[in-house]
C-alpha atoms as a PDB file:
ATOM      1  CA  UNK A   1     -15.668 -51.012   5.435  1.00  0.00           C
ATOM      2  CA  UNK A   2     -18.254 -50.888   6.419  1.00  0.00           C
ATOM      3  CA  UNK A   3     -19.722 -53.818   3.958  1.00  0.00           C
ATOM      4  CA  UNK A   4     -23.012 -53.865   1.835  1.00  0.00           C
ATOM      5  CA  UNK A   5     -25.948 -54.595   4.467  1.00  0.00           C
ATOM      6  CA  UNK A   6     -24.546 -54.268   7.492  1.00  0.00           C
ATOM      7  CA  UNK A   7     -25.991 -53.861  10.524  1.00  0.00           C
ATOM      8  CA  UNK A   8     -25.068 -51.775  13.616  1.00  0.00           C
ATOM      9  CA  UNK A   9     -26.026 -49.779  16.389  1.00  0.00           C
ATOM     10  CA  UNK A  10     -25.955 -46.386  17.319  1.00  0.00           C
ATOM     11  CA  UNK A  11     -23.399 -47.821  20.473  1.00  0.00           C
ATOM     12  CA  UNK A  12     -21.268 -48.497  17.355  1.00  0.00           C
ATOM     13  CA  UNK A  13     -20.316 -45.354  16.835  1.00  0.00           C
ATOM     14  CA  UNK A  14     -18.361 -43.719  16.112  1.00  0.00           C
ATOM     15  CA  UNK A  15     -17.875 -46.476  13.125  1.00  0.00           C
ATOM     16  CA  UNK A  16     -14.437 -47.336  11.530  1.00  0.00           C
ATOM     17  CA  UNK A  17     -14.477 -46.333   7.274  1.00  0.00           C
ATOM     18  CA  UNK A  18     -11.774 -47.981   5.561  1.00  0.00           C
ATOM     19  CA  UNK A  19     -11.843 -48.006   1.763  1.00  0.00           C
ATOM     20  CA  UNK A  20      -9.110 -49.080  -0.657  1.00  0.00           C
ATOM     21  CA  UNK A  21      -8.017 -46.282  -3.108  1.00  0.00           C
ATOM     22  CA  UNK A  22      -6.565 -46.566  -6.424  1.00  0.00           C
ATOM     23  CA  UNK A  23      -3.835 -43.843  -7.510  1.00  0.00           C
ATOM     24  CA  UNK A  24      -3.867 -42.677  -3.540  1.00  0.00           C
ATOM     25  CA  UNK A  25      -1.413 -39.923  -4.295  1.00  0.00           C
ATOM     26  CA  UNK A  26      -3.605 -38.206  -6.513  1.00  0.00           C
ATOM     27  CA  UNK A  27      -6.935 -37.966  -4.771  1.00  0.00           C
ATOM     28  CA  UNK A  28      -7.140 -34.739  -2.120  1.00  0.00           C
ATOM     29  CA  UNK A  29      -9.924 -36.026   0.115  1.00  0.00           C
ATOM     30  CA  UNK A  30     -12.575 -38.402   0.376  1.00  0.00           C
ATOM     31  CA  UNK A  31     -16.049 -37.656   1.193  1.00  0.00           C
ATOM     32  CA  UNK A  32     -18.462 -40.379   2.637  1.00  0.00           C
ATOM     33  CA  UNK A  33     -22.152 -39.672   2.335  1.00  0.00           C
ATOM     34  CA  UNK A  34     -25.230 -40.828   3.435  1.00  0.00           C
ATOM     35  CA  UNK A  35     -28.384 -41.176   1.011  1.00  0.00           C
ATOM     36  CA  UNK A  36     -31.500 -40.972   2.219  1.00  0.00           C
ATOM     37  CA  UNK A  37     -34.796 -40.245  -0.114  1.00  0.00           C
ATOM     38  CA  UNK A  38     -34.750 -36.922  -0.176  1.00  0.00           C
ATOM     39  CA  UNK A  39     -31.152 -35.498   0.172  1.00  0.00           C
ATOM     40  CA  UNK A  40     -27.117 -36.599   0.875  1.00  0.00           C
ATOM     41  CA  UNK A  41     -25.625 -35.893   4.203  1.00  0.00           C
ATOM     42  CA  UNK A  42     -21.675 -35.519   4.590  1.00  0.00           C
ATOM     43  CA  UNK A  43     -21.087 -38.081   7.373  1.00  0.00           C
ATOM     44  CA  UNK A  44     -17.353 -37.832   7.264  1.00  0.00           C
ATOM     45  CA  UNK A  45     -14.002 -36.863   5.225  1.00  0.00           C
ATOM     46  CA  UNK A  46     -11.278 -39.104   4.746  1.00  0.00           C
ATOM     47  CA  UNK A  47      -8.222 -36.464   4.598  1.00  0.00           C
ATOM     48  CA  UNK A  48      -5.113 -36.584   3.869  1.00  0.00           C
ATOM     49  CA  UNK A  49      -4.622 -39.484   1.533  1.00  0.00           C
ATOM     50  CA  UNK A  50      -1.850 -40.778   2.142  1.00  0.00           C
ATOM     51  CA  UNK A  51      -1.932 -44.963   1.393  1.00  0.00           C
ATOM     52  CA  UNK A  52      -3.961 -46.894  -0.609  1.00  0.00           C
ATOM     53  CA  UNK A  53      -6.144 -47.346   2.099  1.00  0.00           C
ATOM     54  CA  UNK A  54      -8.238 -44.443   3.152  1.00  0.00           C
ATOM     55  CA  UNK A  55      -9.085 -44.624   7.004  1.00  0.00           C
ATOM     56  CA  UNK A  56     -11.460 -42.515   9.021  1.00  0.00           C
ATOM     57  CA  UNK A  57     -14.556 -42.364  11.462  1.00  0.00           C
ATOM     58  CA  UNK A  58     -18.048 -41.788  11.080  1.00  0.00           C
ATOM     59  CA  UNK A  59     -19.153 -40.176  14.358  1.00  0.00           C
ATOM     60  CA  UNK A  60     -22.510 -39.695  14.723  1.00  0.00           C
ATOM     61  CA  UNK A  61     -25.409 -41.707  13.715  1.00  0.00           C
ATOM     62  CA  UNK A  62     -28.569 -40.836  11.738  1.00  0.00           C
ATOM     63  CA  UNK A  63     -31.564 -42.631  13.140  1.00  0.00           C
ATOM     64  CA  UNK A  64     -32.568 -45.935  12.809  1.00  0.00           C
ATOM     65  CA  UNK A  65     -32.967 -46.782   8.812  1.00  0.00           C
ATOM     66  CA  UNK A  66     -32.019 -48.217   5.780  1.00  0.00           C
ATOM     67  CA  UNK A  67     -29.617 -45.954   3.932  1.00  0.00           C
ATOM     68  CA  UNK A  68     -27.167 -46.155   1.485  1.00  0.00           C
ATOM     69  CA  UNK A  69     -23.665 -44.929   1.801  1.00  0.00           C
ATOM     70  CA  UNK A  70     -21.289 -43.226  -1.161  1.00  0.00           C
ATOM     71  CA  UNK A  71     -17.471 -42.335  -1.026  1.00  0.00           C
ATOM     72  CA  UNK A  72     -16.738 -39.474  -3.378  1.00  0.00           C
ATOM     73  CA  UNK A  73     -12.781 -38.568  -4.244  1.00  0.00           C
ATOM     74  CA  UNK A  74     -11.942 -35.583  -4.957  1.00  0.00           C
ATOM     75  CA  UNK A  75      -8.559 -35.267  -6.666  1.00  0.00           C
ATOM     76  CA  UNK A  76      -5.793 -32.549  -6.735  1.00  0.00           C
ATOM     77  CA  UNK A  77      -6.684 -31.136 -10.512  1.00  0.00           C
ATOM     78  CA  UNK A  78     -10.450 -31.066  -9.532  1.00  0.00           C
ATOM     79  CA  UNK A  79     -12.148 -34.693 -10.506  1.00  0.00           C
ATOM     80  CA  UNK A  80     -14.635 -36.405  -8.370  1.00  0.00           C
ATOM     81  CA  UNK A  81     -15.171 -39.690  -8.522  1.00  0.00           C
ATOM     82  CA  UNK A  82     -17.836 -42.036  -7.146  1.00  0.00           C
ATOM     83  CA  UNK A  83     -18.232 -45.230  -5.549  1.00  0.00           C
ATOM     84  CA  UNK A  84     -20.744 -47.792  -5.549  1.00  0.00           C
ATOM     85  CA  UNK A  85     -23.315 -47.226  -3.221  1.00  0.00           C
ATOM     86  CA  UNK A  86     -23.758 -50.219  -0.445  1.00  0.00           C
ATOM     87  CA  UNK A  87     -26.443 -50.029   1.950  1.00  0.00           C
ATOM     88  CA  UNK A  88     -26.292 -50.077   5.406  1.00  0.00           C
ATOM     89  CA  UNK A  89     -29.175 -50.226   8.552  1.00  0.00           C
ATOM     90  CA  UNK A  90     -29.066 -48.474  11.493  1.00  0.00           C
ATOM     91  CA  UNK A  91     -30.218 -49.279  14.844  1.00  0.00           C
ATOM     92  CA  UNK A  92     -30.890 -46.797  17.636  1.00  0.00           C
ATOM     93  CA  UNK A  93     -30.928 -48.624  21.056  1.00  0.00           C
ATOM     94  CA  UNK A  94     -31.748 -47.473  25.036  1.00  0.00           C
ATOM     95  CA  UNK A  95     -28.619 -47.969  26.235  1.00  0.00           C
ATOM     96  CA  UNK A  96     -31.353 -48.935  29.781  1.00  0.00           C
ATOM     97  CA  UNK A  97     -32.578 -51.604  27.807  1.00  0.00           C
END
């Protein structure tokens, strides 16, 4: 979570991450980021590991968009591994409206 093209709004947030892990005991910390055209922002760290699944919040929201997000492990001995990027829009609401 969340799943390729979702929606939400910024009154969403702070957003539940949940991602299923394979070998959980070996992977340090997750790192979730956010793609946009020109540069990756760290939106939030999944840390410590200590199931399969990985379980954290994203707190603040970028403005409304299409982005993609990417979860990066990072294991114990120093490997980094990448997920599939899914995308995901953004909404920013009045909360007067």
């Amino acid at each position: 979570e969340p799943s390729n093209g979702l929606a939400v709004n910024n009154i969403d947030f702070p957003l539940d991450i949940k991602l299923r892990t394979f070998n959980y005991e070996q992977i340090a910390k997750i790192n979730i980021y956010l793609i946009e055209p020109d540069q990756e922002s760290l939106v939030a760290v999944l840390q410590p590991i200590e199931d399969e699944i990985a379980m954290g919040k994203w707190k603040n929201p970028p403005n409304s968009g299409t982005y993609k997000l990417v979860a990066e492990a990072n294991g114990w001995a120093g490997q980094i591994k990448r997920s599939h990027e899914i995308t995901i829009t953004i909404n920013i609401i009045n909360k007067n409206e």
